[in-house]
N, C-alpha and C. Protein backbone atom coordinates (compact mmCIF):
# COMPACT_ATOMS: atom_id res chain seq x y z
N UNK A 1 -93.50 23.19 99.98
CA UNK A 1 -94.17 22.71 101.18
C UNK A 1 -93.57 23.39 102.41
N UNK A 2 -94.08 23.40 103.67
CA UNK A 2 -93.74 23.90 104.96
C UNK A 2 -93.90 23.14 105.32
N UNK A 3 -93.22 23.44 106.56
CA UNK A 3 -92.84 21.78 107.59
C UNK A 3 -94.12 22.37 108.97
N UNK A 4 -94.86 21.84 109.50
CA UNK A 4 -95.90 21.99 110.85
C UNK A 4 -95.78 20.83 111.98
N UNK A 5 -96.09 21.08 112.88
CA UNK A 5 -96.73 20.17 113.73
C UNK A 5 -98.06 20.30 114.68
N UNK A 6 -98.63 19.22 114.53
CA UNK A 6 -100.47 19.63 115.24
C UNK A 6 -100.20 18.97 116.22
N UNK A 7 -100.61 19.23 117.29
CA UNK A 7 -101.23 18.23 118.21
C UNK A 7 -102.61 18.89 118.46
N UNK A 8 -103.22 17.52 119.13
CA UNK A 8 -104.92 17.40 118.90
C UNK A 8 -105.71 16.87 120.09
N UNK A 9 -105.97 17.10 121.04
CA UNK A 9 -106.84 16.51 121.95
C UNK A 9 -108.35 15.61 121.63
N UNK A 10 -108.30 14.40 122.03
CA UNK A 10 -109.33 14.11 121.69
C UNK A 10 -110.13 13.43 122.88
N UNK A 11 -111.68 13.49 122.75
CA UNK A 11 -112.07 12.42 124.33
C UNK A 11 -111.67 11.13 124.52
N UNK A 12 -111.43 11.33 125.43
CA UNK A 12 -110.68 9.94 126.57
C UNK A 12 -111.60 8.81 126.25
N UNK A 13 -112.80 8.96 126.30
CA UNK A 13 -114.13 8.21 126.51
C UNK A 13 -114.59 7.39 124.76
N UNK A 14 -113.14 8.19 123.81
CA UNK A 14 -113.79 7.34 122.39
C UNK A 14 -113.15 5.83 122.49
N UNK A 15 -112.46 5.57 122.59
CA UNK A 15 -111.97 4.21 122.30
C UNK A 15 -111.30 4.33 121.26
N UNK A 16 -109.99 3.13 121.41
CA UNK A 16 -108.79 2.88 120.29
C UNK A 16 -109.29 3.07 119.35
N UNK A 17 -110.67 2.30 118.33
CA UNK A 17 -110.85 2.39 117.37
C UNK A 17 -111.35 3.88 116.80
N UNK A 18 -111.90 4.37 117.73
CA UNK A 18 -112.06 5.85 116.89
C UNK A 18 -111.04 7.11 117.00
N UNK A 19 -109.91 6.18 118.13
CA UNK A 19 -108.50 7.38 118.00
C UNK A 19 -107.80 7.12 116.33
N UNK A 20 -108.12 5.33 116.37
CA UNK A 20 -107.30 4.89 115.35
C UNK A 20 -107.65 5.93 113.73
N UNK A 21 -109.28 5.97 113.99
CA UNK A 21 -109.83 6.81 112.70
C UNK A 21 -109.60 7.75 112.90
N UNK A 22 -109.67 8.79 113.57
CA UNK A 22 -109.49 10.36 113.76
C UNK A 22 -108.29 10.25 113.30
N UNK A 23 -106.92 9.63 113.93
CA UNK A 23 -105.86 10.07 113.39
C UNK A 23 -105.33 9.31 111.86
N UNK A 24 -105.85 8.45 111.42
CA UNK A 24 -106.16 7.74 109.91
C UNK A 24 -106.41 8.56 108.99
N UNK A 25 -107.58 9.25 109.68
CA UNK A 25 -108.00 10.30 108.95
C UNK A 25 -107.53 11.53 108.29
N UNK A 26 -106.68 12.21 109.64
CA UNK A 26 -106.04 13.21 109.56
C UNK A 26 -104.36 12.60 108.26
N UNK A 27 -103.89 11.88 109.12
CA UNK A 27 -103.15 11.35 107.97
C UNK A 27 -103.46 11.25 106.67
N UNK A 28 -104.55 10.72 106.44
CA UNK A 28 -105.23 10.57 105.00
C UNK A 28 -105.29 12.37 104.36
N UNK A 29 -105.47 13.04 104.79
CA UNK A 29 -105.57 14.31 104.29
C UNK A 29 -104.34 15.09 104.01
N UNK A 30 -103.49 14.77 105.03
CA UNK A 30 -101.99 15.13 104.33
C UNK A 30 -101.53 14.63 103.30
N UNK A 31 -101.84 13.18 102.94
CA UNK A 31 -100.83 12.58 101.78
C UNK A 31 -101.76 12.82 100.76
N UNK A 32 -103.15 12.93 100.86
CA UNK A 32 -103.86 13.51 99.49
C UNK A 32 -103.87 14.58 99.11
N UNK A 33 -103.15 15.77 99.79
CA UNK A 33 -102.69 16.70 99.30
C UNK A 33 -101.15 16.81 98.80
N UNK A 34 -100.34 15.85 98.58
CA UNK A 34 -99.38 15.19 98.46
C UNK A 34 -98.24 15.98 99.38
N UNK A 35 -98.96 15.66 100.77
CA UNK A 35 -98.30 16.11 101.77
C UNK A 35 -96.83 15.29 102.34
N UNK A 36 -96.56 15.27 103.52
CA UNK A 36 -95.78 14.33 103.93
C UNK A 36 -95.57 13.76 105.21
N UNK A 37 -95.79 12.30 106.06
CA UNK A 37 -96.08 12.54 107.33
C UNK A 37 -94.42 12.53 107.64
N UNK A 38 -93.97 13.12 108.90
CA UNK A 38 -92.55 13.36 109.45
C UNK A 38 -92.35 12.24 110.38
N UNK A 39 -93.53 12.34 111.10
CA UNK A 39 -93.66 11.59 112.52
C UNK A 39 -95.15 11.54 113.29
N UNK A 40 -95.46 10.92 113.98
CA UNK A 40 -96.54 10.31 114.51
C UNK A 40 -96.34 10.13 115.87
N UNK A 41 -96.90 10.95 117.29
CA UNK A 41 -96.72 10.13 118.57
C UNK A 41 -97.72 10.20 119.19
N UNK A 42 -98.21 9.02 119.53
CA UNK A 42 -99.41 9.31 120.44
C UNK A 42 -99.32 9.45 122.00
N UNK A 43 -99.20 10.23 122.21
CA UNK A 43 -99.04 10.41 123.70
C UNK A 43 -100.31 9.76 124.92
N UNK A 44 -101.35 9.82 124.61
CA UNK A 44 -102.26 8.53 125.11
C UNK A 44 -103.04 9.59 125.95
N UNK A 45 -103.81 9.32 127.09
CA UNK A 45 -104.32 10.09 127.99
C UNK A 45 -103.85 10.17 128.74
N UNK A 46 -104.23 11.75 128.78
CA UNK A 46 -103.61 12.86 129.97
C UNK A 46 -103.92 13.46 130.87
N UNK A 47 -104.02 14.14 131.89
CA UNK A 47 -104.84 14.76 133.03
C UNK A 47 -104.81 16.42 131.64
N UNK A 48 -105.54 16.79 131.96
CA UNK A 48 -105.70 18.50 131.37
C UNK A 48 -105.46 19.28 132.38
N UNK A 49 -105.02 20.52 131.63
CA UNK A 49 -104.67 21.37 132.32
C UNK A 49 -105.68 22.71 132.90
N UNK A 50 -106.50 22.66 132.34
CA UNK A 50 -107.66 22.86 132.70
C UNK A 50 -108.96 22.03 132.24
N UNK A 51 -109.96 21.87 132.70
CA UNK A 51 -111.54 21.29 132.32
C UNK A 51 -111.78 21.75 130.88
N UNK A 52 -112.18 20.94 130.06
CA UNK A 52 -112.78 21.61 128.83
C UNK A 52 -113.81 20.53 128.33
N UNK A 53 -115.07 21.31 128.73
CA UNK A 53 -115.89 20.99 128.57
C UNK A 53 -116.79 19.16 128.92
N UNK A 54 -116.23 19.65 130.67
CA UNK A 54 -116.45 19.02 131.82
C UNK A 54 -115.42 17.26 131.95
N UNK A 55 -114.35 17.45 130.73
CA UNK A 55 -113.62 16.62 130.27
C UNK A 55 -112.17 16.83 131.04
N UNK A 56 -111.75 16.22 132.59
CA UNK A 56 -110.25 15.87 133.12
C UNK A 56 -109.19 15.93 132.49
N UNK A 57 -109.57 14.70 131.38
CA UNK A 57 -108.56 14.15 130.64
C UNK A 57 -108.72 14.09 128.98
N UNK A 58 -107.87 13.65 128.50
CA UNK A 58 -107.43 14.02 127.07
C UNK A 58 -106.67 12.95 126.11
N UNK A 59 -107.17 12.24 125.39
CA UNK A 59 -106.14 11.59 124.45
C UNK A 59 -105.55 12.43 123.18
N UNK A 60 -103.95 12.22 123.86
CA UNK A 60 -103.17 13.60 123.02
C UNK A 60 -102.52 12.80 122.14
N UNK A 61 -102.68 13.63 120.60
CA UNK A 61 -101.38 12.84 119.49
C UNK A 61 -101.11 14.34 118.66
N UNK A 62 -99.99 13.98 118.46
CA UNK A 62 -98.70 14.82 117.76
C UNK A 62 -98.65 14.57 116.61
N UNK A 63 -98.21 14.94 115.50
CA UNK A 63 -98.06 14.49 114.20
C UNK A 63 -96.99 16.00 113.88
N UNK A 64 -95.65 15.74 113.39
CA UNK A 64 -94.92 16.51 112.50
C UNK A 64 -95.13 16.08 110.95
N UNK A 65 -95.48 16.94 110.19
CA UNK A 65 -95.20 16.78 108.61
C UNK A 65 -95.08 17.82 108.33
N UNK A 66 -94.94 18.06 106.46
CA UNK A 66 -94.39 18.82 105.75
C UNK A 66 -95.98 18.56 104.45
N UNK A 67 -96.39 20.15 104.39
CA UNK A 67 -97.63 20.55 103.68
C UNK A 67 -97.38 21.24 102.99
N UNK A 68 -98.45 21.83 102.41
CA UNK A 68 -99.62 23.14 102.02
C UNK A 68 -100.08 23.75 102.94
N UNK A 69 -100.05 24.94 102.63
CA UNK A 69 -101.06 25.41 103.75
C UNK A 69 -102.51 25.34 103.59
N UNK A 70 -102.82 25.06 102.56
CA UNK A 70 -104.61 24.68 102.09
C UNK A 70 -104.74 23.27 103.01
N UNK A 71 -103.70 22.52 103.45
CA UNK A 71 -103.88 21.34 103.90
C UNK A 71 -104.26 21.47 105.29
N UNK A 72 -103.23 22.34 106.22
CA UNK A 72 -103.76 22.59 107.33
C UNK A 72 -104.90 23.57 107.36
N UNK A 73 -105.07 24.33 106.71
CA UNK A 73 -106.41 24.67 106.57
C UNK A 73 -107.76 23.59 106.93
N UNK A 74 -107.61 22.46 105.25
CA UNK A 74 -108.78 21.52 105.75
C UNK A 74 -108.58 20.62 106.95
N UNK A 75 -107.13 20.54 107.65
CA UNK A 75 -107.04 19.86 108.61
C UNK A 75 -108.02 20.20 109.81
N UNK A 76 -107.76 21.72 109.74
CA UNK A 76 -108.14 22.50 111.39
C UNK A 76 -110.09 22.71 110.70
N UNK A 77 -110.59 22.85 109.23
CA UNK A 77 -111.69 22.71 109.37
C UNK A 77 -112.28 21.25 109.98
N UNK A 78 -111.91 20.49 109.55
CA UNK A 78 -112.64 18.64 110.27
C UNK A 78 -112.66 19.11 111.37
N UNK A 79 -111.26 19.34 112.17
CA UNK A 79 -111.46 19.23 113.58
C UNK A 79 -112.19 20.49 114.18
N UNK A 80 -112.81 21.42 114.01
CA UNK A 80 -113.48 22.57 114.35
C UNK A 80 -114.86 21.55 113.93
N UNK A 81 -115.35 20.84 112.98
CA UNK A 81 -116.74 20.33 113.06
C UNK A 81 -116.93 19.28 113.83
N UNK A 82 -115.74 18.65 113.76
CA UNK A 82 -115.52 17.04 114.70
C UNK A 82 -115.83 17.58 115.90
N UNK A 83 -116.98 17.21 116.53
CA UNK A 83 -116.69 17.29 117.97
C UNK A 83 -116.33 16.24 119.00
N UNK A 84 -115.41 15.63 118.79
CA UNK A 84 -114.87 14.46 119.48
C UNK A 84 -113.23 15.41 119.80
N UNK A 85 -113.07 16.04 118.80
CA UNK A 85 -111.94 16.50 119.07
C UNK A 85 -111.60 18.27 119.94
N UNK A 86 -111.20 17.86 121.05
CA UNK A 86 -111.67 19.18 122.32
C UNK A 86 -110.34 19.83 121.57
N UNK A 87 -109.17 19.97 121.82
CA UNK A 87 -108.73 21.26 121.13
C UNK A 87 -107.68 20.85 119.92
N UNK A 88 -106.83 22.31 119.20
CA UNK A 88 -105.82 21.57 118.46
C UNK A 88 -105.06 22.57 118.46
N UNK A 89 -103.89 22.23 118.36
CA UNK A 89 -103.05 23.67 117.80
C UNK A 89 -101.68 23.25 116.60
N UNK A 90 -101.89 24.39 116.02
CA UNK A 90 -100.58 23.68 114.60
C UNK A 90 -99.17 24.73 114.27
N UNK A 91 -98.23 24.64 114.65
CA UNK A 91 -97.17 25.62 114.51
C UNK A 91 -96.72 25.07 113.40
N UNK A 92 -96.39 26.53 112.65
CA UNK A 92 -95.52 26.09 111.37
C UNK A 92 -93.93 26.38 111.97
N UNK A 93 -93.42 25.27 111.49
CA UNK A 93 -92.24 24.94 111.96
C UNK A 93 -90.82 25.73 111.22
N UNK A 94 -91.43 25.66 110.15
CA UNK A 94 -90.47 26.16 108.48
C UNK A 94 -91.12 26.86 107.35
N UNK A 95 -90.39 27.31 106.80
CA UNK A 95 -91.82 28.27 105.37
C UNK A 95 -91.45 27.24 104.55
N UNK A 96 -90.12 26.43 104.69
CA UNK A 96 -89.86 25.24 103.30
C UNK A 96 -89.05 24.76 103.94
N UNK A 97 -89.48 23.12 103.24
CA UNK A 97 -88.37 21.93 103.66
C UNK A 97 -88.41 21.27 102.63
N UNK A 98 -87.56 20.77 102.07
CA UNK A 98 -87.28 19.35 100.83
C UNK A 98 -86.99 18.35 101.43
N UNK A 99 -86.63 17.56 100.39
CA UNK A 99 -87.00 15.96 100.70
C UNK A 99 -85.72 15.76 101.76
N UNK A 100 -84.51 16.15 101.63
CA UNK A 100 -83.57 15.75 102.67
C UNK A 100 -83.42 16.58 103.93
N UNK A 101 -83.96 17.67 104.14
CA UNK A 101 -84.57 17.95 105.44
C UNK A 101 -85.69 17.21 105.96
N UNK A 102 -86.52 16.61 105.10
CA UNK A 102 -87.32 15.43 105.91
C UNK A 102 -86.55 14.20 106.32
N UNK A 103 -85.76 13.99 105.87
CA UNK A 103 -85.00 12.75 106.30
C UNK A 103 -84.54 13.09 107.47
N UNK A 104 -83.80 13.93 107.63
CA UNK A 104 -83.24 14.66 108.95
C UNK A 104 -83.79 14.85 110.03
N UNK A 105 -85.41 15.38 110.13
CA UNK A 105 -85.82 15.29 110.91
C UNK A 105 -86.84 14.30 111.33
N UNK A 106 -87.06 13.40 110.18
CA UNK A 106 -87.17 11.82 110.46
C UNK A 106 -86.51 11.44 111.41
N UNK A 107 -85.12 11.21 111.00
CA UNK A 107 -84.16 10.66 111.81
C UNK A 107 -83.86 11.42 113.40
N UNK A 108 -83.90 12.74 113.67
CA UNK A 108 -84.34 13.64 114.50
C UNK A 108 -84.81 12.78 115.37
N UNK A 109 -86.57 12.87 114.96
CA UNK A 109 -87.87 12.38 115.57
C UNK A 109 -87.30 10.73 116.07
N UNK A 110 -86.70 9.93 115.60
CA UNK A 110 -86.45 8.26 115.47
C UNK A 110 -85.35 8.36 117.26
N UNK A 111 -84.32 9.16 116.95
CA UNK A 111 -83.63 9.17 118.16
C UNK A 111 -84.37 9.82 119.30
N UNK A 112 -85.17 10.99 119.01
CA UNK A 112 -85.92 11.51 120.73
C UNK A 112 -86.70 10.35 120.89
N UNK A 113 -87.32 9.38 120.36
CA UNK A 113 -88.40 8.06 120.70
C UNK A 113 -87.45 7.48 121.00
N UNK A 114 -86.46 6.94 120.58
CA UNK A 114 -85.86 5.90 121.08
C UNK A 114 -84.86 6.90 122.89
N UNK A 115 -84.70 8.13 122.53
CA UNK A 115 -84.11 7.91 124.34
C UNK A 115 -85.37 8.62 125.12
N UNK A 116 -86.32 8.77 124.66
CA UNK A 116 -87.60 8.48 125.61
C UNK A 116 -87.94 7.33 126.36
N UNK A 117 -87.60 6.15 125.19
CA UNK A 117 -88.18 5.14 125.32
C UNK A 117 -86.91 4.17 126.46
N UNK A 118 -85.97 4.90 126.54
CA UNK A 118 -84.76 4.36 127.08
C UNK A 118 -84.66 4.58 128.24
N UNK A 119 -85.25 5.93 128.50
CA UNK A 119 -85.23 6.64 129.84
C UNK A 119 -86.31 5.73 130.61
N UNK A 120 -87.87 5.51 129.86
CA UNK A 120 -88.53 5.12 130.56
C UNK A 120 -88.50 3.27 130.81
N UNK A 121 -87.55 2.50 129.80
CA UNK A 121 -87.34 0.99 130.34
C UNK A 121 -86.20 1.58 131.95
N UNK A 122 -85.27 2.87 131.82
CA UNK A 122 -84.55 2.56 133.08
C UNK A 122 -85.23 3.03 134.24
N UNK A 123 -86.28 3.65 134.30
CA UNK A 123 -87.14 4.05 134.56
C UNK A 123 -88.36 2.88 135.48
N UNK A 124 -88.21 2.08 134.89
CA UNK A 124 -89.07 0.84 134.91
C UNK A 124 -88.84 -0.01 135.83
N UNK A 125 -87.42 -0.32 135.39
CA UNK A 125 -86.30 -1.35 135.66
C UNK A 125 -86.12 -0.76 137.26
N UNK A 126 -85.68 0.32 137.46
CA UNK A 126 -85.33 0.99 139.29
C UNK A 126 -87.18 0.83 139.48
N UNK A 127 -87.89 0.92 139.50
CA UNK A 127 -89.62 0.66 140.24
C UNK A 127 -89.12 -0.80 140.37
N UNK A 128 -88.95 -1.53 139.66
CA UNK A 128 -89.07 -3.20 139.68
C UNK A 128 -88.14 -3.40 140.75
N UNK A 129 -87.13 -2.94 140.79
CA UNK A 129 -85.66 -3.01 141.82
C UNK A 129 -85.89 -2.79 143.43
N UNK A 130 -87.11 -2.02 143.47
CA UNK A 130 -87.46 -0.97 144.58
C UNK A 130 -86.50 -0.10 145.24
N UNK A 131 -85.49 0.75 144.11
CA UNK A 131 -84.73 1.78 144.47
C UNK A 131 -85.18 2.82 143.79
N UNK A 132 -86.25 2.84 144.12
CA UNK A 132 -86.44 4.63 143.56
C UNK A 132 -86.49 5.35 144.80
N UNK A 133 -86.72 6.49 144.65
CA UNK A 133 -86.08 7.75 145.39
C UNK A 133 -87.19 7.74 146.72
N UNK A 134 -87.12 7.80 147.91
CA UNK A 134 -88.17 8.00 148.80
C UNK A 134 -87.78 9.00 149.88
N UNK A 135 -88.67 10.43 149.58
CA UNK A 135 -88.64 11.42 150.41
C UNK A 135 -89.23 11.00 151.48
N UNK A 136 -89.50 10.06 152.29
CA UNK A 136 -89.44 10.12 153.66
C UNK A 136 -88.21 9.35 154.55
N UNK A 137 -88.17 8.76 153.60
CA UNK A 137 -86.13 8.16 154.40
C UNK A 137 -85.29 9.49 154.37
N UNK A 138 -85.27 10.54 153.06
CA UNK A 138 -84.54 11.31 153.11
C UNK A 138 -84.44 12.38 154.44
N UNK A 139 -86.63 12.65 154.52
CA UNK A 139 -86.47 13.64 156.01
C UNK A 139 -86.09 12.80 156.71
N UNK A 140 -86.23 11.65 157.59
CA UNK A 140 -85.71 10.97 158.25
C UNK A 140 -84.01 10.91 158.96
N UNK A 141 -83.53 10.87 157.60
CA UNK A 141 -82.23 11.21 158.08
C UNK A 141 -81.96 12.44 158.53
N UNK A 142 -82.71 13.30 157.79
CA UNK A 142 -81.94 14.96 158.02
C UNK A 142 -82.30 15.23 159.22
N UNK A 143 -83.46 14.10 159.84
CA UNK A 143 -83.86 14.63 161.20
C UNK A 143 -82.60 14.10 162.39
N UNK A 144 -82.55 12.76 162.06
CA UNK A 144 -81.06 12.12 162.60
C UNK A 144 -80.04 12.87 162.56
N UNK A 145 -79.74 13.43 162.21
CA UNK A 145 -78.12 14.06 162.09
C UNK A 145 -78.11 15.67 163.01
């Protein structure tokens, strides 16, 4: 197997339940090729970086696993017919990984979520406080002095 990761744009405008299937789906096709999922993030909607196909925004999800390459093959065919899904792209990460390099970067993937997720409760916590950073007190002063 080789280790990949896809991410996948999909319209903003489907709703939870058909993000939930698109990416169900895609999952479902890795493990029936007795693939392996690594990790899963849904990053949610996004502004784009350019218009595609008169579409702002974007519901983005990530998925690391460990395949076939016949797998990403039928992966990137669905999503080339799916048209719900505006773009995708899939880097192969590794030409081979075994079972305890998946653990590894299981565990990898488990700690960047958790100090993502750490950054953004402290993150949270200073908005709630009302000490976050405000560039107009800052010119302010520099004008004072």
């Amino acid at each position: 197997m080789r280790h990949y990761e896809t991410t996948y744009i999909l319209r903003p405008n489907l709703g939870e339940e058909q993000f939930t299937e698109i990416i169900d789906r895609t999952n479902a096709i890795i493990q029936n090729d007795g693939g392996t999922m690594i990790g899963l993030d849904r990053w949610g909607v996004r502004r784009l970086a350019y218009e595609i196909g008169k579409e702002v925004q974007g519901y983005y999800v990530y998925i690391n696993y460990a395949a076939a390459a016949k797998t990403v093959d039928e992966i990137e065919r669905i999503f080339r017919i799916d048209d719900r899904v505006m773009r995708y792209l899939t880097v192969k990460l590794n030409d081979a990984i075994n079972a305890e390099d998946i653990e590894v970067e299981k565990q990898r993937l488990e700690e960047k979520v958790a100090a993502r997720s750490k950054v953004q409760s402290e993150e949270s916590d200073l908005d709630e406080a009302g000490e976050e950073f405000d560039d107009e007190s800052l010119e302010d002063e520099e004008i004072n002095d």
